[in-house]
Protein backbone atom coordinates (compact mmCIF):
# COMPACT_ATOMS: atom_id res chain seq x y z
CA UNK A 1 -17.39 -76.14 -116.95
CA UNK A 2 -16.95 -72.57 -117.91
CA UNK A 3 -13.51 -71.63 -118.71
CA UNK A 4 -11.94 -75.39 -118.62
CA UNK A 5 -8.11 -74.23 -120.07
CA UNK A 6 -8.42 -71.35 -116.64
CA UNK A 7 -9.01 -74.90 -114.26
CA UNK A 8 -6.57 -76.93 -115.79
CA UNK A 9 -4.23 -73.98 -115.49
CA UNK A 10 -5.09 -73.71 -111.82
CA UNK A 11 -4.14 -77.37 -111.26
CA UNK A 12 -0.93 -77.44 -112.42
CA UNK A 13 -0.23 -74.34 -110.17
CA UNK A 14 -1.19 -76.29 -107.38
CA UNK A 15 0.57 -79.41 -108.30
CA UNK A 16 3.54 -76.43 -108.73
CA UNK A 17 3.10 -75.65 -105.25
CA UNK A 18 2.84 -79.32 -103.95
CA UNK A 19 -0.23 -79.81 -103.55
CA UNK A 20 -0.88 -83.03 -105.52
CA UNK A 21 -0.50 -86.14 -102.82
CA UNK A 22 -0.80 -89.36 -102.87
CA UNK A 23 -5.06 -89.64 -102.75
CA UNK A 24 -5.27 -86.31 -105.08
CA UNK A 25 -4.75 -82.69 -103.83
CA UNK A 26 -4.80 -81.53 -100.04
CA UNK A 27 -7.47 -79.39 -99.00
CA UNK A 28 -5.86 -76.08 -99.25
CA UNK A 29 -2.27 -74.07 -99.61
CA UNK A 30 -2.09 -71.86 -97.21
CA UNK A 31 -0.82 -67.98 -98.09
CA UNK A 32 -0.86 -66.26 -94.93
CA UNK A 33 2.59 -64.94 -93.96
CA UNK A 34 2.63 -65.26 -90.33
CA UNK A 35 1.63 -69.49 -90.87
CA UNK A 36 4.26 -69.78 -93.73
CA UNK A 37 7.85 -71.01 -93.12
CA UNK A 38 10.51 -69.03 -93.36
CA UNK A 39 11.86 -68.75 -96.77
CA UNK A 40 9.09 -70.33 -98.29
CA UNK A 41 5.52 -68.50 -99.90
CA UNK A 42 2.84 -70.91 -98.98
CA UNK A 43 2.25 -73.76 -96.74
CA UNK A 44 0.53 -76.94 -98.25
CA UNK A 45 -2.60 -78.35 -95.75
CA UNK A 46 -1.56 -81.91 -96.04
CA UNK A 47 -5.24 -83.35 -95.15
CA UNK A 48 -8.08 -84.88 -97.29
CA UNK A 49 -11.63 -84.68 -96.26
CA UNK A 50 -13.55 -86.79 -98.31
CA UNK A 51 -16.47 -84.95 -98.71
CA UNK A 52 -13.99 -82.35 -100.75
CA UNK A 53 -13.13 -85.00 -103.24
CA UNK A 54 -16.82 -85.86 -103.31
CA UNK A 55 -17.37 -82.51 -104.69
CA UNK A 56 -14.59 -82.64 -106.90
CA UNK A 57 -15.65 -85.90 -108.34
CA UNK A 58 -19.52 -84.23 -108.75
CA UNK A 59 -18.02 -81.09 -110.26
CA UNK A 60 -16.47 -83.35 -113.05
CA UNK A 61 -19.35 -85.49 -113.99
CA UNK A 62 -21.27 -82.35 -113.94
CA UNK A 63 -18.88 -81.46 -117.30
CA UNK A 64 -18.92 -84.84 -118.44
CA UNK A 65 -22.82 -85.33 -118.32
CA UNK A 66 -23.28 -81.55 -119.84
CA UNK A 67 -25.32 -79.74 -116.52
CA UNK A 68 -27.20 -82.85 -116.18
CA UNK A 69 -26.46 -83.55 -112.29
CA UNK A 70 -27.45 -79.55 -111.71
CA UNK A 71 -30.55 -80.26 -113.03
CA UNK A 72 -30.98 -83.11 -110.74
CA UNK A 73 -29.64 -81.25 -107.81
CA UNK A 74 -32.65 -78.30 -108.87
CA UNK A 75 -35.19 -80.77 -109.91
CA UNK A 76 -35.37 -81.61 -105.91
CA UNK A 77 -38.85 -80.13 -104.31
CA UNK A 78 -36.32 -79.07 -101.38
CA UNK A 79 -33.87 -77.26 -103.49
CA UNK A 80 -36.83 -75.99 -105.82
CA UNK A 81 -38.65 -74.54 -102.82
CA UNK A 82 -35.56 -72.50 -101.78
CA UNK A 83 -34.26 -71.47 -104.96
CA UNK A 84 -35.26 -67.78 -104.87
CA UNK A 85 -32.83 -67.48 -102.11
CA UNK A 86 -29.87 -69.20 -103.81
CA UNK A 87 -30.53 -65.94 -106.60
CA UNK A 88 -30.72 -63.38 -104.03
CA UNK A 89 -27.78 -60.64 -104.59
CA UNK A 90 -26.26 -59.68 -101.17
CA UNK A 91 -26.35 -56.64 -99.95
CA UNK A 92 -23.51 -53.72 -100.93
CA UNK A 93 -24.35 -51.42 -98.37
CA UNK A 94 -25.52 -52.36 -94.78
CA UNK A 95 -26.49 -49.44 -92.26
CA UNK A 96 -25.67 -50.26 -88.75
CA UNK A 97 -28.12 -49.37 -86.57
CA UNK A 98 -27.26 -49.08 -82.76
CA UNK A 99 -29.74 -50.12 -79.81
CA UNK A 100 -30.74 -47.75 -78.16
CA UNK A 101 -32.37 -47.46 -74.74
CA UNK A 102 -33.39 -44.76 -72.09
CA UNK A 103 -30.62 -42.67 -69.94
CA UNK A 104 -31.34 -43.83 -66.25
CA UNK A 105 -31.30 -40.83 -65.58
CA UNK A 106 -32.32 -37.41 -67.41
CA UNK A 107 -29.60 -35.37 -69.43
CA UNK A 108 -28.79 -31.78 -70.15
CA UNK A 109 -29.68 -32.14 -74.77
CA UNK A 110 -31.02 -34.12 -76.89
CA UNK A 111 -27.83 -36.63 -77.73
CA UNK A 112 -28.39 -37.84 -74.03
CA UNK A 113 -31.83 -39.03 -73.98
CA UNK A 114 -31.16 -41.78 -76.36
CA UNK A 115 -27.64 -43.75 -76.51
CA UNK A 116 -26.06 -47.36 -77.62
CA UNK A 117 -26.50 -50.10 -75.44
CA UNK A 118 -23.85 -52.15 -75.00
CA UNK A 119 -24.46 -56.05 -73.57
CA UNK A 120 -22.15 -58.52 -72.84
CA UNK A 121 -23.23 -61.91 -71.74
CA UNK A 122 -20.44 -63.66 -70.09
CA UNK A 123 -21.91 -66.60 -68.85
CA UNK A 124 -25.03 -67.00 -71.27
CA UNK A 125 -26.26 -70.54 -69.18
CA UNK A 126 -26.00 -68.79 -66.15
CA UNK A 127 -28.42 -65.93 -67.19
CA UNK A 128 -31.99 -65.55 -68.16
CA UNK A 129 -32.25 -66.31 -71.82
CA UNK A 130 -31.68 -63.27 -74.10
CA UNK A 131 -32.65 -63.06 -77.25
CA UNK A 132 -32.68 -60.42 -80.04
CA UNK A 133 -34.90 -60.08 -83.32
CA UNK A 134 -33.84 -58.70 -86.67
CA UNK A 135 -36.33 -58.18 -89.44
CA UNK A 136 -37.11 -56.33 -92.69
CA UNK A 137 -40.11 -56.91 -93.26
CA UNK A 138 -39.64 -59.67 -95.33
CA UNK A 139 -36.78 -61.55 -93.78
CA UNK A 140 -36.66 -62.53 -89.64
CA UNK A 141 -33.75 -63.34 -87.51
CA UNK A 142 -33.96 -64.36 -84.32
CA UNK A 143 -30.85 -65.30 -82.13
CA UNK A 144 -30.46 -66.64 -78.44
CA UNK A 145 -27.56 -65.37 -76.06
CA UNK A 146 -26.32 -69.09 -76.33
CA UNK A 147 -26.41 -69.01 -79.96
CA UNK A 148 -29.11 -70.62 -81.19
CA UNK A 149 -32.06 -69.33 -83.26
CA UNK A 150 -33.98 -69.31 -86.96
CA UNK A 151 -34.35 -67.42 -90.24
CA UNK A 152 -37.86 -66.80 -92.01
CA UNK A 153 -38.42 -65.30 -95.26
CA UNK A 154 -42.19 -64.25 -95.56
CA UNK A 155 -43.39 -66.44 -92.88
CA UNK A 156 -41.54 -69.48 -94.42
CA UNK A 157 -39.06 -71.27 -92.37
CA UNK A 158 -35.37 -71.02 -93.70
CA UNK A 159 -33.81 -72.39 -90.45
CA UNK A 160 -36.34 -74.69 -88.37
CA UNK A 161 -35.89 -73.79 -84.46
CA UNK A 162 -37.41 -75.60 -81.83
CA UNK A 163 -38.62 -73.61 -78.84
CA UNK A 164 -37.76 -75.78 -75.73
CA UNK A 165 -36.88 -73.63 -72.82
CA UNK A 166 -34.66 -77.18 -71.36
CA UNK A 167 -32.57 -77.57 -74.72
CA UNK A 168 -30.98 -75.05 -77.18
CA UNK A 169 -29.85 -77.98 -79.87
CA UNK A 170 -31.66 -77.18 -82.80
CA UNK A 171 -31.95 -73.71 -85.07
CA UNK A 172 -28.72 -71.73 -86.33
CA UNK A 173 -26.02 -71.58 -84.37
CA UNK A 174 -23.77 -68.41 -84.58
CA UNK A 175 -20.96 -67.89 -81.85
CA UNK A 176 -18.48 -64.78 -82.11
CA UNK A 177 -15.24 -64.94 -80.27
C-alpha cells in the first residue's frame, strides 16, 4: 500500500528464489547457513498455512478498497479499546535488575549482604506454585513457574488469567528452553 513498485519487486525475488508453488508462495525461504544445502543460498519452506494467504488476500483488498478494511478492523470496540497499546514505542534501553535476597549467613562488606538469586524450577508440577510479579507502575506482569499468567495496563486487563489453583489453562503462556 505504501511503496507498491518495492512489493512487486520483492515478489519476483521470491518467485527468483522458488518460492512461487502451485497454491501461491510457501511460507518462507529460509537463509540460515547451517539449514541451507550445500552449494545453494537459501532453502524454500515448501508449506502453506492458510491463514498466511488469508492475510495476503486481506492485505490486497486493503489496497484495492483504499484503507477501507483498516478502518473496519479499528472501528471494532475490541480493537478500539486496545489501540493505545498497538501505538506504544518499545523500549530502547531496558535495565536488568537482579533479585536479590539475604546472605544466610552474615559477610565480611557490604557486596555480601545483598546478592542475585538464582532459581531453577526443574519440575514446576512437582513444586509449590511460584510465581513472580513485574510492574511499573503502570503496566503488571505476573508469571507462574508453569508458565502461565496476565498483563494489566492501569488496572485494565490485557491478558485475562483465571486463578484456579487445579488448572493453569488460561492467561499468557511463556516457556524458555
Amino acid at each position: 500500500m505504501y511503496d507498491p513498485k518495492a512489493a512487486i519487486a520483492n515478489l519476483e525475488r521470491l518467485r527468483a528464489l522458488g518460492a512461487l508453488g502451485v497454491y501461491g508462495f510457501h511460507d518462507a525461504v529460509d537463509f540460515t547457513p547451517t539449514r541451507v544445502p550445500e552449494g545453494k543460498t537459501c532453502a524454500v519452506v515448501r508449506n502453506y498455512y492458510a491463514h498466511h494467504h488469508g492475510m495476503s488476500i486481506a492485505a490486497v483488498a486493503n489496497v484495492v478498497f483504499n484503507g477501507r478494511l483498516r478502518e473496519w478492523f479499528h472501528a471494532d470496540p475490541v480493537i478500539e479499546a486496545a489501540e493505545l497499546l498497538l501505538q506504544e514505542k518499545a523500549p530502547r534501553d531496558i535495565p536488568i535488575i537482579n533479585t536479590k535476597k539475604e546472605p544466610e549467613s552474615l559477610g565480611k562488606g557490604q557486596e555480601d549482604l545483598l546478592r542475585p538469586e538464582v532459581r531453577v524450577i526443574t519440575n514446576p508440577l512437582a513444586k509449590d506454585r511460584e510465581t513472580v510479579f513485574l510492574s511499573n507502575g503502570h503496566y503488571a506482569v505476573m508469571l507462574t513457574a508453569t508458565g502461565s499468567g496476565y498483563s494489566r495496563w492501569n488496572g485494565q486487563t490485557v491478558a485475562r488469567w483465571k486463578s484456579d489453583p487445579t488448572e493453569d489453562r488460561s492467561g499468557t503462556f511463556i516457556f524458555l528452553r
